[in-house]
Protein backbone atom coordinates (compact mmCIF):
# COMPACT_ATOMS: atom_id res chain seq x y z
CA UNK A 1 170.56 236.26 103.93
CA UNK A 2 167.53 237.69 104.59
CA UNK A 3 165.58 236.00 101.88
CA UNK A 4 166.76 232.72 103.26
CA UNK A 5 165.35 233.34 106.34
CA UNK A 6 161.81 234.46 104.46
CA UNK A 7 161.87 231.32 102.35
CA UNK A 8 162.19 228.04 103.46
CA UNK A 9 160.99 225.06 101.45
CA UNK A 10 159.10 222.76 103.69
CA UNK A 11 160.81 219.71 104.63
CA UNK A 12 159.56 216.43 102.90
CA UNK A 13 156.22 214.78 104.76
CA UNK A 14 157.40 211.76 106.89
CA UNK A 15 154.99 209.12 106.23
CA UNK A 16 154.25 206.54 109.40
CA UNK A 17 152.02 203.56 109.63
CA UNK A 18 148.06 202.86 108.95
CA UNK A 19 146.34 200.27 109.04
CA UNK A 20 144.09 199.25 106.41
CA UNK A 21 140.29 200.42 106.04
CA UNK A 22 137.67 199.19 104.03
CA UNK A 23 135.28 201.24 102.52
CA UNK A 24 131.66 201.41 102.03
CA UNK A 25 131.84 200.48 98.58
CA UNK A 26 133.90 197.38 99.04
CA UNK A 27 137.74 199.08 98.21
CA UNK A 28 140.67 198.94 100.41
CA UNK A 29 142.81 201.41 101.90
CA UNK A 30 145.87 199.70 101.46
CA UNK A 31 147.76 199.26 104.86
CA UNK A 32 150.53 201.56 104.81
CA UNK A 33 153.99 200.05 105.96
CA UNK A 34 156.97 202.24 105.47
CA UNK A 35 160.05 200.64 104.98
CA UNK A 36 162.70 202.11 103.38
CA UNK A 37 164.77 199.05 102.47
CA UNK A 38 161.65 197.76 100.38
CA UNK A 39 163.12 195.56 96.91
CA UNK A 40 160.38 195.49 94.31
CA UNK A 41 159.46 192.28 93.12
CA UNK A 42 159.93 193.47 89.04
CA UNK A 43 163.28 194.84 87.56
CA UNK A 44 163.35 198.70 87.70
CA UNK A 45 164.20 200.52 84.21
CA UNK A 46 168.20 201.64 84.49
CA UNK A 47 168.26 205.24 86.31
CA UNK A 48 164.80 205.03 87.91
CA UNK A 49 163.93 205.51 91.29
CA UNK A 50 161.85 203.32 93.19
CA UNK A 51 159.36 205.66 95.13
CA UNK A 52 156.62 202.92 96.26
CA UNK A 53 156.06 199.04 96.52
CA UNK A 54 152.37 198.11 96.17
CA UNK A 55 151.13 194.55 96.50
CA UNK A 56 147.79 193.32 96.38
CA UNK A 57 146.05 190.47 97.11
CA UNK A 58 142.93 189.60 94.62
CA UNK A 59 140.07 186.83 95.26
CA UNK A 60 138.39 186.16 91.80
CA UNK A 61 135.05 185.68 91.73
CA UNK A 62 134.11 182.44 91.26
CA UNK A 63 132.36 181.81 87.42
CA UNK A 64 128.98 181.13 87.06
CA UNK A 65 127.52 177.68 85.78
CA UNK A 66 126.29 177.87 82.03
CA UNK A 67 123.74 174.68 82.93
CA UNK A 68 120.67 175.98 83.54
CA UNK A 69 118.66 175.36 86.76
CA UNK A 70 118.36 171.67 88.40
CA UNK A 71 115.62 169.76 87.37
CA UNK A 72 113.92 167.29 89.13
CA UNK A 73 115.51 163.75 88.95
CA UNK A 74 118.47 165.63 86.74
CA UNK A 75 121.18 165.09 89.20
CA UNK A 76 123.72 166.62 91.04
CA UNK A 77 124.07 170.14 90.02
CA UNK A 78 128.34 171.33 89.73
CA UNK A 79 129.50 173.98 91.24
CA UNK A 80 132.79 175.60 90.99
CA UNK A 81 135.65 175.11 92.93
CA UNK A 82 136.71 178.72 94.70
CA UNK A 83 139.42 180.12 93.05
CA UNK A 84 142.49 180.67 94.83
CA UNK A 85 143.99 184.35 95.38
CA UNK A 86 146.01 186.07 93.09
CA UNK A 87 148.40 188.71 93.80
CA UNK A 88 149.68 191.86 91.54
CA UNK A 89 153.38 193.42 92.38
CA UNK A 90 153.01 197.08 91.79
CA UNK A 91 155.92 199.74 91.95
CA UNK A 92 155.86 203.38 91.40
CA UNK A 93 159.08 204.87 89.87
CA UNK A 94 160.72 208.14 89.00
CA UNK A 95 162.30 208.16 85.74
CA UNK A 96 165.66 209.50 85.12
CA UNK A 97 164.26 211.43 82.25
CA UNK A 98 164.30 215.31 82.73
CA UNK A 99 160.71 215.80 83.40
CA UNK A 100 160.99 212.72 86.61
CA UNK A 101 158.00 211.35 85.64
CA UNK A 102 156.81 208.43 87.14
CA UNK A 103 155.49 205.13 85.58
CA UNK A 104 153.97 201.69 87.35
CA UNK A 105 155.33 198.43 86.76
CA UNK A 106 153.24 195.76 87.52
CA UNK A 107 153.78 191.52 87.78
CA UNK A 108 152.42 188.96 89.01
CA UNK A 109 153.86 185.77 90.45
CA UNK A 110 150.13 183.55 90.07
CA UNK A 111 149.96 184.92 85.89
CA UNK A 112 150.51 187.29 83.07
CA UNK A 113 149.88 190.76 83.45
CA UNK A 114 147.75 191.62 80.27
CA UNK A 115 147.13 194.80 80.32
CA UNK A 116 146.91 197.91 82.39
CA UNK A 117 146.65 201.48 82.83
CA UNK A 118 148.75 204.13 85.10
CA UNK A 119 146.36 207.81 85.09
CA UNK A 120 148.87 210.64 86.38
CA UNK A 121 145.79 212.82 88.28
CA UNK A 122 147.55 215.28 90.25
CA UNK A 123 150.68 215.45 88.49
CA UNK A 124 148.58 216.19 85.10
CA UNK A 125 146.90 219.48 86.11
CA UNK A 126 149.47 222.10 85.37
CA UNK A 127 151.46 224.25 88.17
CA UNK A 128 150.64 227.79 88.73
CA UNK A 129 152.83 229.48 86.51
CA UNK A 130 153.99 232.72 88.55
CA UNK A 131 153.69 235.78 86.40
CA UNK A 132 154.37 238.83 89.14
CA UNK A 133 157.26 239.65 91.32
CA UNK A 134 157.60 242.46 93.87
CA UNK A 135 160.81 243.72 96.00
CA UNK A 136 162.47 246.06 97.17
CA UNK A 137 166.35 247.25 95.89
CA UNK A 138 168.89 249.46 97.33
CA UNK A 139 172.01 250.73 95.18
CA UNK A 140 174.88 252.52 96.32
CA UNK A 141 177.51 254.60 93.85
CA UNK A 142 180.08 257.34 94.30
CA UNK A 143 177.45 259.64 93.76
CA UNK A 144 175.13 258.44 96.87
CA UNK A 145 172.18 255.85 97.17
CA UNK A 146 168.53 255.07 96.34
CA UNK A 147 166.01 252.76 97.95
CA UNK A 148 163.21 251.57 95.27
CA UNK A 149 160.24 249.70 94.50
CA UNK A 150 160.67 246.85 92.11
CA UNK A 151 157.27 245.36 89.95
CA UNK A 152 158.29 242.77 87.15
CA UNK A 153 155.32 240.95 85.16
CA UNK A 154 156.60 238.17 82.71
CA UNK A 155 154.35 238.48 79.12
CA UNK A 156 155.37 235.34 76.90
CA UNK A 157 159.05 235.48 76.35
CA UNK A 158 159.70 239.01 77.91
CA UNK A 159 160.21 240.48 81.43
CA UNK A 160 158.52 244.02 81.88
CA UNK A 161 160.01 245.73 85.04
CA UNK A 162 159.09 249.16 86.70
CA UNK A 163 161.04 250.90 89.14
CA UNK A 164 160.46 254.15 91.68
CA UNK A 165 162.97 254.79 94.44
CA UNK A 166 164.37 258.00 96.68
CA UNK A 167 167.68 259.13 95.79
CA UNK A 168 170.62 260.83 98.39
CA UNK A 169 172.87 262.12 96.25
CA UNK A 170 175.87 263.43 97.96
CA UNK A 171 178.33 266.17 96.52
CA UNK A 172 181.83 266.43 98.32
CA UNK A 173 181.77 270.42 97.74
CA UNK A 174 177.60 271.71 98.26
CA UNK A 175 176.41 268.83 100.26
CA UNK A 176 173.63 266.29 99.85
CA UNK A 177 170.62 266.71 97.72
CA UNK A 178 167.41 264.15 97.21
CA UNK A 179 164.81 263.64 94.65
CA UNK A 180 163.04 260.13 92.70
CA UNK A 181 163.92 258.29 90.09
CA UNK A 182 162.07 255.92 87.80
CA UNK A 183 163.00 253.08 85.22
CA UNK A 184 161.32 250.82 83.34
CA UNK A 185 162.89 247.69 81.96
CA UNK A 186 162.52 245.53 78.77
CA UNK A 187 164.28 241.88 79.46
CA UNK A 188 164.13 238.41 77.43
CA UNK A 189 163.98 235.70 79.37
CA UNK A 190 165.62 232.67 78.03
């Protein structure tokens, strides 16, 4: 009970609207719209989890002529018609697989998607591994009770513990003596 009360996992971040921003070097913020009845516009892989709908709207930039530079008396020079937008379909899944890693799917209703490339940044550094663990234990028996000090360190596959408590032993005929105790322990964890 009172561990419970000592940890609490935090609940999940409620995200709310933003509007978009545009950058100094030209990108986008996307505008962020949260709706949680969103359908992605591709099919999602059977036991995956939609987590985010992207969709982006791209101008192309309009191709250069090959002709070289108008001459005198050479005529009209062409120039090419502006390209209409395009947009990409992007959704952000959780596998079912037991790691719940997430992949992208991406379409496009205005072409093929020909290639692409989904780079995990955050998700790729590793956790923390926690090695240490501290606490405190209290046992009771027929013969009395100790309070200890508990340090555990986990090396590779095994579990080194160290304990050092006061004892309270109590006799029914001579009454109640005290002294310390130590332990060590030798686990594998599996």
């Amino acid at each position: 009970m009172a561990l419970g009360m000592l940890w609490r996992p935090k609940p999940p971040k409620v995200e709310t609207y933003a509007p978009e921003k545009r950058q100094s070097d030209g990108s986008l913020v996307l505008e962020r719209k949260p709706m949680s009845d969103a359908k992605p516009a591709q099919q999602v892989p059977e036991g995956a989890r939609v987590e985010r709908v992207v969709q982006v709207q791209v101008q192309p930039r309009n191709a250069t002529p090959t002709a070289g530079p108008a001459t005198p008396g050479s005529g009209p020079v062409s120039v090419p018609p502006e390209l209409p937008p395009v947009t990409v379909d992007l959704s952000l899944v959780r596998m079912p697989d037991q790691s719940q890693s997430r992949r992208v799917i991406a379409s496009s209703p205005d072409g093929a998607i020909v290639g692409g490339v989904d780079i995990p940044v955050e998700a790729a550094r590793q956790a923390r591994a926690l090695k240490w663990a501290a606490g405190y234990e209290f046992a009771r028996s027929n013969w009395g009770k100790s309070h200890s000090i508990v340090v555990q360190r986990d090396l590779g596959p095994l579990r080194l513990g160290g304990r050092v408590g006061r004892v309270l032993l109590t006799a029914p005929i001579g009454g109640a003596s005290t002294g310390t105790e130590s332990a060590i322990s030798v686990m594998a964890r599996f």
